[in-house]
Protein backbone atom coordinates (compact mmCIF):
# COMPACT_ATOMS: atom_id res chain seq x y z
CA UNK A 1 0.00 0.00 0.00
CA UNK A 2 1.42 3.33 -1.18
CA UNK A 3 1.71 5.83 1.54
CA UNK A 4 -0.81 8.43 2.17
CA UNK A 5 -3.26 5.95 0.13
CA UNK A 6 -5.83 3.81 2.01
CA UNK A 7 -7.24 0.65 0.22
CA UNK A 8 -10.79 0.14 -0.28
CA UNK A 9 -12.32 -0.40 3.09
CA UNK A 10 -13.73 -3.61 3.50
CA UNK A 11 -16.66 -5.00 6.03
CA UNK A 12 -20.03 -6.32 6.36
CA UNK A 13 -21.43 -3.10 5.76
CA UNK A 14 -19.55 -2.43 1.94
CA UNK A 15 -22.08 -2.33 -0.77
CA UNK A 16 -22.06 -4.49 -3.87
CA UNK A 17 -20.73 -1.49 -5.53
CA UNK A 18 -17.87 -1.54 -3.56
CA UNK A 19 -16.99 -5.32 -3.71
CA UNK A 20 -17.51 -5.16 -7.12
CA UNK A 21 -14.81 -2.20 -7.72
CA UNK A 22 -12.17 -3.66 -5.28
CA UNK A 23 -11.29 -6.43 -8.06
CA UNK A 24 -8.78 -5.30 -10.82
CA UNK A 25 -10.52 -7.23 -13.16
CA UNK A 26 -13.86 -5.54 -12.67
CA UNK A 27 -12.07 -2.12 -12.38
CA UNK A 28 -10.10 -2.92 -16.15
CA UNK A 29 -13.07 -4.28 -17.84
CA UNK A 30 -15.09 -0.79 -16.59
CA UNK A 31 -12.21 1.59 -17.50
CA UNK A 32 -12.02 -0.04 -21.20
CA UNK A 33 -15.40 0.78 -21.77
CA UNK A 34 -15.25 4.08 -20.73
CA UNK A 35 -11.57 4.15 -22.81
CA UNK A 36 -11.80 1.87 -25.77
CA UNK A 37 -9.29 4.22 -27.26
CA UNK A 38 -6.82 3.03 -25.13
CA UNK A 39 -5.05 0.25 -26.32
CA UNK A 40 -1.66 0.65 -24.40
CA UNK A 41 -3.09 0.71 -20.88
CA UNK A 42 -3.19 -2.95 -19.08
CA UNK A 43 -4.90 -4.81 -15.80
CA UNK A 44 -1.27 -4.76 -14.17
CA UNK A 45 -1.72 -1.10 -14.58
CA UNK A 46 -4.69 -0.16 -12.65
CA UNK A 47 -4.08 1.53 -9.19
CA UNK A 48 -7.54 1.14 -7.18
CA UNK A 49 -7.40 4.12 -4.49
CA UNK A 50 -9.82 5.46 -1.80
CA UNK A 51 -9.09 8.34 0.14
CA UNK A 52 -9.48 7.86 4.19
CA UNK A 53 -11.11 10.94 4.74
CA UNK A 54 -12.94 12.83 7.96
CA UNK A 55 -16.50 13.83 6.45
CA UNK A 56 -19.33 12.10 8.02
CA UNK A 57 -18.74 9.22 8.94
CA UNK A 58 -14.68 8.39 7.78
CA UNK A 59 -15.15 6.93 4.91
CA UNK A 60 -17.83 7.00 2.41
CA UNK A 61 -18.17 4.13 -0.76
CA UNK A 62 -16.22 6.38 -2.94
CA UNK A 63 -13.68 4.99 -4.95
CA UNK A 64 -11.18 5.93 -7.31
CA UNK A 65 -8.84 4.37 -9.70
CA UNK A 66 -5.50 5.55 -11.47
CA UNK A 67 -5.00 4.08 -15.30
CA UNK A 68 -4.13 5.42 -18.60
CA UNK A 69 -2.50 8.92 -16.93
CA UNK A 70 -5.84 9.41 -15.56
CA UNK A 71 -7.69 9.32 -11.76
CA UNK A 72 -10.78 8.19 -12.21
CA UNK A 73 -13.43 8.89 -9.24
CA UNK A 74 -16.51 6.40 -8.76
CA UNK A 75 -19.01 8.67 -6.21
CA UNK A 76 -21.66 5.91 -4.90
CA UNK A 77 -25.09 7.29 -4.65
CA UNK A 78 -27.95 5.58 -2.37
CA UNK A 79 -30.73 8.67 -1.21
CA UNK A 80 -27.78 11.55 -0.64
CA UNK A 81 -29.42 14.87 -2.26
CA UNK A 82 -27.28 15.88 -5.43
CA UNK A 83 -25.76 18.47 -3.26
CA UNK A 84 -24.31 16.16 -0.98
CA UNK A 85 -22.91 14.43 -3.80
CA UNK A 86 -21.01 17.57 -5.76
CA UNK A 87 -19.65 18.06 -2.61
CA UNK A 88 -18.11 14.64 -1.79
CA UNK A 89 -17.22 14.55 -5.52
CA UNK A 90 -14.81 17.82 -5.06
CA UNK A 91 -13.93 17.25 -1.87
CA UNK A 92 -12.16 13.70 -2.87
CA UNK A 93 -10.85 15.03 -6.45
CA UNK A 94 -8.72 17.93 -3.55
CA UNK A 95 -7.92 14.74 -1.47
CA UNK A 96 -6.37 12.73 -4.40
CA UNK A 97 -4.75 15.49 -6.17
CA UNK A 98 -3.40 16.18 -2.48
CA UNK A 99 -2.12 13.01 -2.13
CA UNK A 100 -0.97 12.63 -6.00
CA UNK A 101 1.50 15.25 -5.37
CA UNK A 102 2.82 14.29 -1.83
CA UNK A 103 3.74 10.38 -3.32
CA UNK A 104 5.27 12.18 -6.12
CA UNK A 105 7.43 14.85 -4.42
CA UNK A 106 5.63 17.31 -6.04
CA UNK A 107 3.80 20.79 -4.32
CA UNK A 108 1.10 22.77 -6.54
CA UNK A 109 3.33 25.25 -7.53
CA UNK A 110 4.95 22.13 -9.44
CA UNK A 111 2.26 21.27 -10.87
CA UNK A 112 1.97 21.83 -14.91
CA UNK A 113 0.28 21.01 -18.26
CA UNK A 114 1.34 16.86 -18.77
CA UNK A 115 2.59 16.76 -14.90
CA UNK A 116 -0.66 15.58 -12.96
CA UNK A 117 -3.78 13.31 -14.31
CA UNK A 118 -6.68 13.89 -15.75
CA UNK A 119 -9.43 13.41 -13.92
CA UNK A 120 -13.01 11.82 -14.37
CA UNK A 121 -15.59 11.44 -11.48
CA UNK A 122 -18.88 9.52 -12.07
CA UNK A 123 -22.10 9.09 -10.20
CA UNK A 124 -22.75 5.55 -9.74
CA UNK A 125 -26.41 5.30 -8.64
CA UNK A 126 -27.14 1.97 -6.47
CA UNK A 127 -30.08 2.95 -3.99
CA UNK A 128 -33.64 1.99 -4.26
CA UNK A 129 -36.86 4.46 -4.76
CA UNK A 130 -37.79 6.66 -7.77
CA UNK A 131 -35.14 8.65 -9.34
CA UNK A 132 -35.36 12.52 -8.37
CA UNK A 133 -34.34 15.38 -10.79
CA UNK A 134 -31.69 17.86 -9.61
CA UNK A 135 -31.05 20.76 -11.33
């Protein structure tokens, strides 16, 4: 485990979602079909990441993953208001950015065009109930 990172937390209370993002495999196959363009990019080179974090709880079913020269961030939503979920959505992208740059030696001053990822975050809805529209 790299320093600073946490792997995905795991206990009776993890959702499918996250059980089913903690294999490579399953984290590969999803990042190929959001990259088919990719064709250099392999399973040995997916990095599955959470961030520990102090909102809420601790630790939310977030996840993220680093492939391709991009972090890609998998917000899980059950009944949080879309609010909630913008929030938890930047406030992870500052943690792994925050992170990105400690494990590589690097401040945000040192941080330039080609130096850092891309980023990606999607809303993964998994809860129950009729959909509501957020605007």
């Amino acid at each position: 485990m790299d320093e600073g990172w946490r792997d995905v937390r795991r206990n009776a209370n993890d959702s499918v979602f996250v059980k089913f993002f903690e294999d490579r495999a399953n984290v590969f196959r999803l990042y190929r079909e959001l990259h088919p363009e990719d064709s250099e990019s392999s399973e040995e080179d997916v990095r599955i990441r959470t961030v520990r974090r102090v909102i809420a709880k601790g630790y939310a079913n977030d996840l993220g993953f680093l492939v391709g020269g991009r972090i890609i961030c998998l917000m899980e939503a059950q009944s949080y208001p879309m609010e909630a979920i913008r929030l938890r959505t930047l406030f992870y992208l500052a943690a792994t950015f925050q992170e990105y740059l400690s494990e590589n030696g690097m401040t945000v001053y040192d941080a330039r065009e080609g130096a850092i990822p891309r980023w990606e975050a999607y809303v993964v809805h998994v809860g129950g109930g009729h959909g509501r529209r957020h605007g």
